[in-house]
Each structure stands twice: as structure tokens, then as C-alpha cells.
PDB file of N, CA and C in Angstrom:
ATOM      1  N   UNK A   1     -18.919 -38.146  71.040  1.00  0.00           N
ATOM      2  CA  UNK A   1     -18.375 -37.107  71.887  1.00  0.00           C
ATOM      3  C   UNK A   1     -19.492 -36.155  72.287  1.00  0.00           C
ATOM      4  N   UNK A   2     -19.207 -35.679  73.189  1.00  0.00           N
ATOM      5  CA  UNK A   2     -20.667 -34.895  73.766  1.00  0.00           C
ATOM      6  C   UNK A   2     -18.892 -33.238  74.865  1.00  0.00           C
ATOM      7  N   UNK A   3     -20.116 -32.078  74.460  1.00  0.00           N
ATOM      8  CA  UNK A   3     -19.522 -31.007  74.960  1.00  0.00           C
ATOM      9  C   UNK A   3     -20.655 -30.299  75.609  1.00  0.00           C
ATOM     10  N   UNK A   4     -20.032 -30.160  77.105  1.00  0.00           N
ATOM     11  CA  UNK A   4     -21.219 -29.226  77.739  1.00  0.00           C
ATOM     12  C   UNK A   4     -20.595 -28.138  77.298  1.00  0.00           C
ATOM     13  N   UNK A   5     -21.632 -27.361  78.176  1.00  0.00           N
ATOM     14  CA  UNK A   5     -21.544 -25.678  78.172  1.00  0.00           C
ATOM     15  C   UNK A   5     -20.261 -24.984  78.320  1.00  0.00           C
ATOM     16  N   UNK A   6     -19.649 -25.666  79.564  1.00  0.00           N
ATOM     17  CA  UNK A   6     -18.381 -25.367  79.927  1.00  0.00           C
ATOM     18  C   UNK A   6     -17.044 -25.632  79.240  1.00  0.00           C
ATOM     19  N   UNK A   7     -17.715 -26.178  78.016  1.00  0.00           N
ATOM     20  CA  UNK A   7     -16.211 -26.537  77.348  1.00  0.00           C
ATOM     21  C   UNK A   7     -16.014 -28.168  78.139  1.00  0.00           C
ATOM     22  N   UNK A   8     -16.174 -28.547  78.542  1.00  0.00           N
ATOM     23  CA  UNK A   8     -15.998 -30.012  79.126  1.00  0.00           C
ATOM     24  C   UNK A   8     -16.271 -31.049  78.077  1.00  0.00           C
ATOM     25  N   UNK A   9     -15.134 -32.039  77.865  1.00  0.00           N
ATOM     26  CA  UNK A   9     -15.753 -32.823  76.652  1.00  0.00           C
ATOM     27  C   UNK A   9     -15.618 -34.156  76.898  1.00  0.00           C
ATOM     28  N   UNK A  10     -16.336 -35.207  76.910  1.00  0.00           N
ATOM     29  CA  UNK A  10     -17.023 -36.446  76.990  1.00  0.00           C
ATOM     30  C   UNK A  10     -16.885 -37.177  75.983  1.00  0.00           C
ATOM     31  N   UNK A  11     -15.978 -38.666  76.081  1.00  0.00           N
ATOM     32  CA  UNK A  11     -16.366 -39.603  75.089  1.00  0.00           C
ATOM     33  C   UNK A  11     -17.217 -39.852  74.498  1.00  0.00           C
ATOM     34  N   UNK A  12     -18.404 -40.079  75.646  1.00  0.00           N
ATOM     35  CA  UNK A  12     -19.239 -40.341  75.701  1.00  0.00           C
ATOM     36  C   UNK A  12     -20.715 -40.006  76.375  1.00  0.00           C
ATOM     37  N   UNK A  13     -21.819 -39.372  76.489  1.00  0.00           N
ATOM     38  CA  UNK A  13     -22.570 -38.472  77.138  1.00  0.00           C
ATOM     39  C   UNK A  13     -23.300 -39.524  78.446  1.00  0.00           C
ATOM     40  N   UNK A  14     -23.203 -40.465  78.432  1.00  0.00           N
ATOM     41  CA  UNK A  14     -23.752 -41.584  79.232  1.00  0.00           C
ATOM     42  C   UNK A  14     -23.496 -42.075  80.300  1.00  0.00           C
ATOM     43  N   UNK A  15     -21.672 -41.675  80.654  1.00  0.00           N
ATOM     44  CA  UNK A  15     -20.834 -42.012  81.304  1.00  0.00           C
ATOM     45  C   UNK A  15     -19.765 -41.482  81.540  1.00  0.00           C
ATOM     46  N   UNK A  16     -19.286 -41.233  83.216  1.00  0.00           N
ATOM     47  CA  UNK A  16     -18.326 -40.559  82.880  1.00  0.00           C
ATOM     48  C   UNK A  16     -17.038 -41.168  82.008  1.00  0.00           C
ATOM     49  N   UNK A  17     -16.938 -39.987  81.368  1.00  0.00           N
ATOM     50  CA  UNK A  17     -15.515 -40.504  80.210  1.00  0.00           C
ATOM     51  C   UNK A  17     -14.857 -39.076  79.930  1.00  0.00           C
ATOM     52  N   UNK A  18     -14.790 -37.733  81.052  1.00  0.00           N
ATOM     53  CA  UNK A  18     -14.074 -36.684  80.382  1.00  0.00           C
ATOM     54  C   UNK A  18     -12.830 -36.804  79.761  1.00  0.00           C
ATOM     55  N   UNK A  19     -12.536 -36.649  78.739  1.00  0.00           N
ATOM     56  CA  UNK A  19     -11.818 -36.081  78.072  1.00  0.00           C
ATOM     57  C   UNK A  19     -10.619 -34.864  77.881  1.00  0.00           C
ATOM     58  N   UNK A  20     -11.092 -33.843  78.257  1.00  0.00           N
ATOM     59  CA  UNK A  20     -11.088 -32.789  78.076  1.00  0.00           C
ATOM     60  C   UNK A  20     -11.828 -31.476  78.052  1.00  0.00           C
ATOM     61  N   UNK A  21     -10.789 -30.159  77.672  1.00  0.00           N
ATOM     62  CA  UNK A  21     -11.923 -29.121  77.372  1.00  0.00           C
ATOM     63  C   UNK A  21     -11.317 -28.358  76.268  1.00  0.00           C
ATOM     64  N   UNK A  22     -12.378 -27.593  75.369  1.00  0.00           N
ATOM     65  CA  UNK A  22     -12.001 -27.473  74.232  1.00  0.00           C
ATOM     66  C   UNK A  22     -11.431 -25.668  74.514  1.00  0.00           C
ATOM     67  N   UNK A  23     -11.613 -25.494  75.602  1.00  0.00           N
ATOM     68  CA  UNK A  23     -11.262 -24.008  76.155  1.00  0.00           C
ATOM     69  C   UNK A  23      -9.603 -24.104  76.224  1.00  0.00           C
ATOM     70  N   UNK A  24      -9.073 -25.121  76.746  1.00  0.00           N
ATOM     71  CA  UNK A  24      -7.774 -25.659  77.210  1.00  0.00           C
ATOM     72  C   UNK A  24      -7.200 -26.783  75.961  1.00  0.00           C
ATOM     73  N   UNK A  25      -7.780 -27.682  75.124  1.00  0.00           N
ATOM     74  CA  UNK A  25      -7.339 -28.338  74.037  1.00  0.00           C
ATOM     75  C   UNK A  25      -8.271 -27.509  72.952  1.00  0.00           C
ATOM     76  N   UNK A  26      -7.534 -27.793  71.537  1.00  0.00           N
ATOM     77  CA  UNK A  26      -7.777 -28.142  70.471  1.00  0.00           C
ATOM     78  C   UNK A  26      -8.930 -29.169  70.070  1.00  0.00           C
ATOM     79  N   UNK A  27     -10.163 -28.805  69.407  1.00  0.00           N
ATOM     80  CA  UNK A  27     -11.131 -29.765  69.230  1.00  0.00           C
ATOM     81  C   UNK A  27     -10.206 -31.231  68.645  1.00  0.00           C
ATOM     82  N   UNK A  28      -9.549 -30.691  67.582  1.00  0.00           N
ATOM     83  CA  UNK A  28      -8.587 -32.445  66.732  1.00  0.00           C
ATOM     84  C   UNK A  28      -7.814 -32.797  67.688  1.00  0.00           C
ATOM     85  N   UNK A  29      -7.125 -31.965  69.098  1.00  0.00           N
ATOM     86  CA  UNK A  29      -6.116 -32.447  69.831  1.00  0.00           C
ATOM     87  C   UNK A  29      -7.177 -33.653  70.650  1.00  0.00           C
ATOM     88  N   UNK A  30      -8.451 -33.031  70.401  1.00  0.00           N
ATOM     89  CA  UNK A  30      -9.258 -34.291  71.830  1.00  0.00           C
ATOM     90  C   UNK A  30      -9.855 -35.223  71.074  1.00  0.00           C
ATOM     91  N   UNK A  31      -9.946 -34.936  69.667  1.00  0.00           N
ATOM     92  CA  UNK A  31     -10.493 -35.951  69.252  1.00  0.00           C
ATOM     93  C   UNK A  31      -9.744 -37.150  68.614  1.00  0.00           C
ATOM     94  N   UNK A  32      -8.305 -36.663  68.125  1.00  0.00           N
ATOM     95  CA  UNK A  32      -6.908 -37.745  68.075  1.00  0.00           C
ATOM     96  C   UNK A  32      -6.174 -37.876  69.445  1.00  0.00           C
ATOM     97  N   UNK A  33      -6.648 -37.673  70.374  1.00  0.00           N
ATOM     98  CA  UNK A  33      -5.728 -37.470  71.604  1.00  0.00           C
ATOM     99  C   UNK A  33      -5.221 -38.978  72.126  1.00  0.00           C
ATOM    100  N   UNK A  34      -4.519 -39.474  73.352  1.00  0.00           N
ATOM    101  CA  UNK A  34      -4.806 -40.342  73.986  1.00  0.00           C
ATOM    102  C   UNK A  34      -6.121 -41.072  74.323  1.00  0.00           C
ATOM    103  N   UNK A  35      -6.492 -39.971  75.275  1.00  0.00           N
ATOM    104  CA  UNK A  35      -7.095 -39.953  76.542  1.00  0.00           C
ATOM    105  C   UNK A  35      -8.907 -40.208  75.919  1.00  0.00           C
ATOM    106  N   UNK A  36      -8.653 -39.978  74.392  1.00  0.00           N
ATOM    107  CA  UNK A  36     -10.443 -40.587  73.593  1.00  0.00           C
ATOM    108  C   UNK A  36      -9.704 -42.438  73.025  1.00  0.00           C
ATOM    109  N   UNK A  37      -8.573 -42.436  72.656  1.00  0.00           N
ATOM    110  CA  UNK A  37      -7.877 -43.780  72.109  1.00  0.00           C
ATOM    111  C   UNK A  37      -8.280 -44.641  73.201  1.00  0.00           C
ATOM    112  N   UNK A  38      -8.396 -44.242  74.419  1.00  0.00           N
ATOM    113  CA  UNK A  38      -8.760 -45.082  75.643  1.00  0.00           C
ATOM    114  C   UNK A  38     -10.381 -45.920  75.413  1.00  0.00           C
ATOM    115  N   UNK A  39     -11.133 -45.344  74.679  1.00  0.00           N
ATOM    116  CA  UNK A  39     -12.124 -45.755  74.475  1.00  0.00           C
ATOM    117  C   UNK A  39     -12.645 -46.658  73.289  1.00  0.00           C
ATOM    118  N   UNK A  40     -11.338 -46.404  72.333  1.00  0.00           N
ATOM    119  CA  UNK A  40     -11.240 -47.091  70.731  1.00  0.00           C
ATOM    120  C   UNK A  40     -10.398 -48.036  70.971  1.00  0.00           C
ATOM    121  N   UNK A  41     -10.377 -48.641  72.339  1.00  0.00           N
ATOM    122  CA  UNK A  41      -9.376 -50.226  72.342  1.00  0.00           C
ATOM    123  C   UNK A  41     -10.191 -51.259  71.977  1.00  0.00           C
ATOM    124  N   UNK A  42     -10.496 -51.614  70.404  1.00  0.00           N
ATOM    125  CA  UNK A  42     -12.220 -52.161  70.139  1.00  0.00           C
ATOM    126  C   UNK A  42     -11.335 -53.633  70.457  1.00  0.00           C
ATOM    127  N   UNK A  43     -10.119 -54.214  70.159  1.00  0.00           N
ATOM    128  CA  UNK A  43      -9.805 -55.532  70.318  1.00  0.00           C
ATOM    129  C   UNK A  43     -10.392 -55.909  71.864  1.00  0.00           C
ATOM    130  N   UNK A  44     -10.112 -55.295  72.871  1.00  0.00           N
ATOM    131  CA  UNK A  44     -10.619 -55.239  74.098  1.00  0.00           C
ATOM    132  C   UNK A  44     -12.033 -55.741  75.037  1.00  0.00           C
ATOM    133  N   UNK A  45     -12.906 -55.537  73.828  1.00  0.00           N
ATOM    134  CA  UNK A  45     -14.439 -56.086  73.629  1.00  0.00           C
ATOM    135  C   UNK A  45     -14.451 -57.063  74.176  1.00  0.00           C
ATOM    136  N   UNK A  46     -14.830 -57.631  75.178  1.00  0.00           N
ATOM    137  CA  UNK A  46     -14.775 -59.516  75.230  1.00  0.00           C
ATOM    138  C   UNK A  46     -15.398 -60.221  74.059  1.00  0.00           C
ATOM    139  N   UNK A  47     -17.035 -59.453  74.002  1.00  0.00           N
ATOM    140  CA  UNK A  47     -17.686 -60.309  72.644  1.00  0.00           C
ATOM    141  C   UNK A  47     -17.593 -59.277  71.002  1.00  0.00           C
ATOM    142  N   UNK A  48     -17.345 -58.444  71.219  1.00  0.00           N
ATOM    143  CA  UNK A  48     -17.641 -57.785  70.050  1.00  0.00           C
ATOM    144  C   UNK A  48     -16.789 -57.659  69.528  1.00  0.00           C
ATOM    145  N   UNK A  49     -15.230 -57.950  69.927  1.00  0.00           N
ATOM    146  CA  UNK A  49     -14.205 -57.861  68.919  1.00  0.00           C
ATOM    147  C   UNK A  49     -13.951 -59.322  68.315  1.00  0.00           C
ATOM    148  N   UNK A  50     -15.176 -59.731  68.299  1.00  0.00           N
ATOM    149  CA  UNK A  50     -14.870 -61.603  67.568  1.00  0.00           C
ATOM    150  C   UNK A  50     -15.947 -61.218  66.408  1.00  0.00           C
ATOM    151  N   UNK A  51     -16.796 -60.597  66.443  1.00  0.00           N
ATOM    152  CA  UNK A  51     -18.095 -60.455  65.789  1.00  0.00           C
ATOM    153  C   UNK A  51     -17.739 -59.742  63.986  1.00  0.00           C
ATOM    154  N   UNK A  52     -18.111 -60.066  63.320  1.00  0.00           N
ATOM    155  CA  UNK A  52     -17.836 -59.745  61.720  1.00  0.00           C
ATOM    156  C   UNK A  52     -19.304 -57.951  61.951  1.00  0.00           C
ATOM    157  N   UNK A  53     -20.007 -57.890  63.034  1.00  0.00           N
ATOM    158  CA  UNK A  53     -20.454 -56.553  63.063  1.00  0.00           C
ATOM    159  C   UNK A  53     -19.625 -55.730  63.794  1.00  0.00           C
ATOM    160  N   UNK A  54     -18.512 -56.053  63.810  1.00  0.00           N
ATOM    161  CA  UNK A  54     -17.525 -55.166  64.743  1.00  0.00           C
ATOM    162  C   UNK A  54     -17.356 -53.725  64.164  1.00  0.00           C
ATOM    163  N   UNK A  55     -17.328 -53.599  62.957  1.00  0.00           N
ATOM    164  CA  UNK A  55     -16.886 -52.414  62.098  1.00  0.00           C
ATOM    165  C   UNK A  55     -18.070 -51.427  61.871  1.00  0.00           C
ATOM    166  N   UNK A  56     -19.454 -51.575  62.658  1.00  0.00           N
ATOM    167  CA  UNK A  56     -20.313 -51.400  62.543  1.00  0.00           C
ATOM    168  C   UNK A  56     -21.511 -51.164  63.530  1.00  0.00           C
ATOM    169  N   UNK A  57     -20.818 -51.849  64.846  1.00  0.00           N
ATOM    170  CA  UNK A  57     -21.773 -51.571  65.784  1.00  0.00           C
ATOM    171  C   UNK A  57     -21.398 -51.325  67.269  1.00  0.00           C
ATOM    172  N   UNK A  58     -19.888 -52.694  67.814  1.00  0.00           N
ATOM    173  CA  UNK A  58     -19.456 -52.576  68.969  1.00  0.00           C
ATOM    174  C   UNK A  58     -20.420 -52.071  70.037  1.00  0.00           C
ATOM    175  N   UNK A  59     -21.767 -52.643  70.180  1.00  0.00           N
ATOM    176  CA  UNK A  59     -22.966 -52.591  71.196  1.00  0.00           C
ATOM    177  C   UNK A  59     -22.292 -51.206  71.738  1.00  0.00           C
ATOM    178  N   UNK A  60     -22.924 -51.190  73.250  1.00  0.00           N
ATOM    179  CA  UNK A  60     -23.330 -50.158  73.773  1.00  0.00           C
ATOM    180  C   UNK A  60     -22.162 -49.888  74.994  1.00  0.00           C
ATOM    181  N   UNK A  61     -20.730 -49.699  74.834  1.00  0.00           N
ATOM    182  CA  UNK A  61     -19.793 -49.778  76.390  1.00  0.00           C
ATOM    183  C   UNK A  61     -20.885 -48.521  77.290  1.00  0.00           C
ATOM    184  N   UNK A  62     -21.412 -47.945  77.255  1.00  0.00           N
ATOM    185  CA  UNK A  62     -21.470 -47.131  78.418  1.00  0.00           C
ATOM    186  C   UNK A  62     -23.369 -48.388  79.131  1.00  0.00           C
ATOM    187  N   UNK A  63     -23.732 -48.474  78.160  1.00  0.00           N
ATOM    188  CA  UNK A  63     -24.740 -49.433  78.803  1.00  0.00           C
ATOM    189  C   UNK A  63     -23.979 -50.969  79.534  1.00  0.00           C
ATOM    190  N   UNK A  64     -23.313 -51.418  78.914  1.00  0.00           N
ATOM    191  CA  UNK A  64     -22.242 -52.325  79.160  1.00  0.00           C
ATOM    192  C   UNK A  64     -21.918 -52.115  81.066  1.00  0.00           C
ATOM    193  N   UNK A  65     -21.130 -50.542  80.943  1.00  0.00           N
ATOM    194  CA  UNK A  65     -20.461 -50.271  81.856  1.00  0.00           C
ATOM    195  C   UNK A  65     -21.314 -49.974  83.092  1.00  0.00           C
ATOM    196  N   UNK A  66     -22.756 -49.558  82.838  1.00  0.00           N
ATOM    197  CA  UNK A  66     -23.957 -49.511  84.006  1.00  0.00           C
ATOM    198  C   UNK A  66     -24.179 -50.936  84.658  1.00  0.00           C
ATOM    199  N   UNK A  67     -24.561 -52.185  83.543  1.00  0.00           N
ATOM    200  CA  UNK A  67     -24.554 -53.335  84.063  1.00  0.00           C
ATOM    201  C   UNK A  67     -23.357 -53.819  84.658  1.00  0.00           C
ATOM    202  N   UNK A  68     -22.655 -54.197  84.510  1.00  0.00           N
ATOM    203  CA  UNK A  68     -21.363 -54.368  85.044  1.00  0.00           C
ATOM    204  C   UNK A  68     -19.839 -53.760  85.510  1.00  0.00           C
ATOM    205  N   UNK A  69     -20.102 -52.684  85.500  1.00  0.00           N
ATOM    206  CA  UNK A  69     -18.794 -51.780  86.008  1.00  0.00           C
ATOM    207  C   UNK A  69     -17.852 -52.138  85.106  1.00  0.00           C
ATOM    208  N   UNK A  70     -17.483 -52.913  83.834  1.00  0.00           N
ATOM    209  CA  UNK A  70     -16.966 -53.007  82.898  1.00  0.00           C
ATOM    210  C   UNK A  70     -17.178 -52.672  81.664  1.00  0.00           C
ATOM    211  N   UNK A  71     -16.413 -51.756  80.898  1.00  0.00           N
ATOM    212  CA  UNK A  71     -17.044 -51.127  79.506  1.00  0.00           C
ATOM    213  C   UNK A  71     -17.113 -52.160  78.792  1.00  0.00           C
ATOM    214  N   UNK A  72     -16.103 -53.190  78.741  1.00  0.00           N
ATOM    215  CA  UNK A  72     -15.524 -54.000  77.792  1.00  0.00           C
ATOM    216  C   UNK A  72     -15.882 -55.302  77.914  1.00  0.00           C
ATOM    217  N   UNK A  73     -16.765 -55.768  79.351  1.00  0.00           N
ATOM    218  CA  UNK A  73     -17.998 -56.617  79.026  1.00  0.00           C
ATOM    219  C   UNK A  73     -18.744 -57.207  77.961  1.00  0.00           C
ATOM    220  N   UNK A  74     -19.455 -57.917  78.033  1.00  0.00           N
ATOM    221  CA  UNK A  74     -20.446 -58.556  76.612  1.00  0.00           C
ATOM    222  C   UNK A  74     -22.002 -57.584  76.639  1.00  0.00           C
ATOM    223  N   UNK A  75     -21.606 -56.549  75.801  1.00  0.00           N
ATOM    224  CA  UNK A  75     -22.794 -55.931  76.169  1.00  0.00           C
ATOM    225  C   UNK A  75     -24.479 -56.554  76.435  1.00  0.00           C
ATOM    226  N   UNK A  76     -25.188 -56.384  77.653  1.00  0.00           N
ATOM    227  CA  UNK A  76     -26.498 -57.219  78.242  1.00  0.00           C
ATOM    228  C   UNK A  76     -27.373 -57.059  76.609  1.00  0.00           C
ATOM    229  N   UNK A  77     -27.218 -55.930  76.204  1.00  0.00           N
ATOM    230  CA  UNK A  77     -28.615 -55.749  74.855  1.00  0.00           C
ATOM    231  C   UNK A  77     -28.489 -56.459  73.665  1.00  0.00           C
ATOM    232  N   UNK A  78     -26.888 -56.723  73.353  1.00  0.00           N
ATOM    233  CA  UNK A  78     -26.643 -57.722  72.338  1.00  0.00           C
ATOM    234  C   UNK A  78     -27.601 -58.636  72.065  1.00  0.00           C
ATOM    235  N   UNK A  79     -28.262 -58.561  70.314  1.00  0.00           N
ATOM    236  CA  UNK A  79     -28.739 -59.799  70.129  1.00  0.00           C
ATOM    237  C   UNK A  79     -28.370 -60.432  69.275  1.00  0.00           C
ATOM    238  N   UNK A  80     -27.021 -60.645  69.459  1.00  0.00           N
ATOM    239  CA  UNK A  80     -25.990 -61.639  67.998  1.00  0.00           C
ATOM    240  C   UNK A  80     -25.182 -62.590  68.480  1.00  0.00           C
ATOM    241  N   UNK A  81     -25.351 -63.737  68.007  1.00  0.00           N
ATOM    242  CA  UNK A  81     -24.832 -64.680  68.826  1.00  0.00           C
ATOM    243  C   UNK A  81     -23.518 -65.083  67.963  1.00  0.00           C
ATOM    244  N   UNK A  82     -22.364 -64.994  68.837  1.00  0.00           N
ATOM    245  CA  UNK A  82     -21.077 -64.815  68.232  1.00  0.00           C
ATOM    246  C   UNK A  82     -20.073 -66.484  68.278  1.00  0.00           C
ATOM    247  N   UNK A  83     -19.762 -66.835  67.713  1.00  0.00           N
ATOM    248  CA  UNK A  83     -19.575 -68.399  67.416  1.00  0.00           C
ATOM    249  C   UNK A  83     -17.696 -68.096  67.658  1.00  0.00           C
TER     250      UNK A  83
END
């Protein structure tokens, strides 16, 4: 999670992913909210929700989402080859 100045709060600092603002929510309301659950759909992964490093790494969605306009892509930097 990333918070600018303005109270504006970000899934993620890489990409847009606002969230919220902590001026208008509750820091726990944004951080149990929906609207961050949108980003913890880890089954969703194409490759990383098969991977036994799932609990541990789920590559990079916002690098993911630069290469391909999809978060939930096979992230390009991955170097684990998933069987």
C-alpha cells in the first residue's frame, strides 16, 4: 500500500490501483476493504496460483500489468518454471 500526501491510498505505488483516502476511510476500513480484496484474487494468477511459491512471492502484478495490460498475466520476470 502506498499513501500520498493527500491522503490518497494505493494498492500499489506502481500502478494505478486507488483505493481510497484515509481522510474519508479508516486506515483498517482500506486495508480489509473490498476495493484492496480486488487485488488479493491470488487464485486468479494464470501462473502463480499453480506455483508451491505462491505463499511467498506471486511475482510482480503491477510489472505484469505494464507488459501486458493484464495484472493477472504470467509475470515477464518470473524465473520458475511451473509444471
Amino acid at each position: 500500500m502506498t499513501i500520498l500526501p493527500t491522503g490518497d491510498v494505493y494498492a500499489c505505488r506502481r500502478m494505478e490501483s486507488g483505493i481510497g483516502n484515509v481522510f474519508d476511510t479508516p486506515m483498517y476500513e482500506l486495508f480489509v476493504g473490498a476495493e484492496l480484496e480486488e487485488y488479493r484474487q491470488f487464485d486468479k494468477f494464470e501462473k502463480c496460483s499453480k506455483c508451491e511459491l505462491r505463499g511467498y512471492c506471486r511475482g510482480c502484478p503491477a510489472v505484469t500489468f505494464g507488459y501486458t495490460g493484464n495484472m493477472y498475466a504470467p509475470d515477464p520476470q518470473c524465473w520458475k518454471e511451473v509444471s
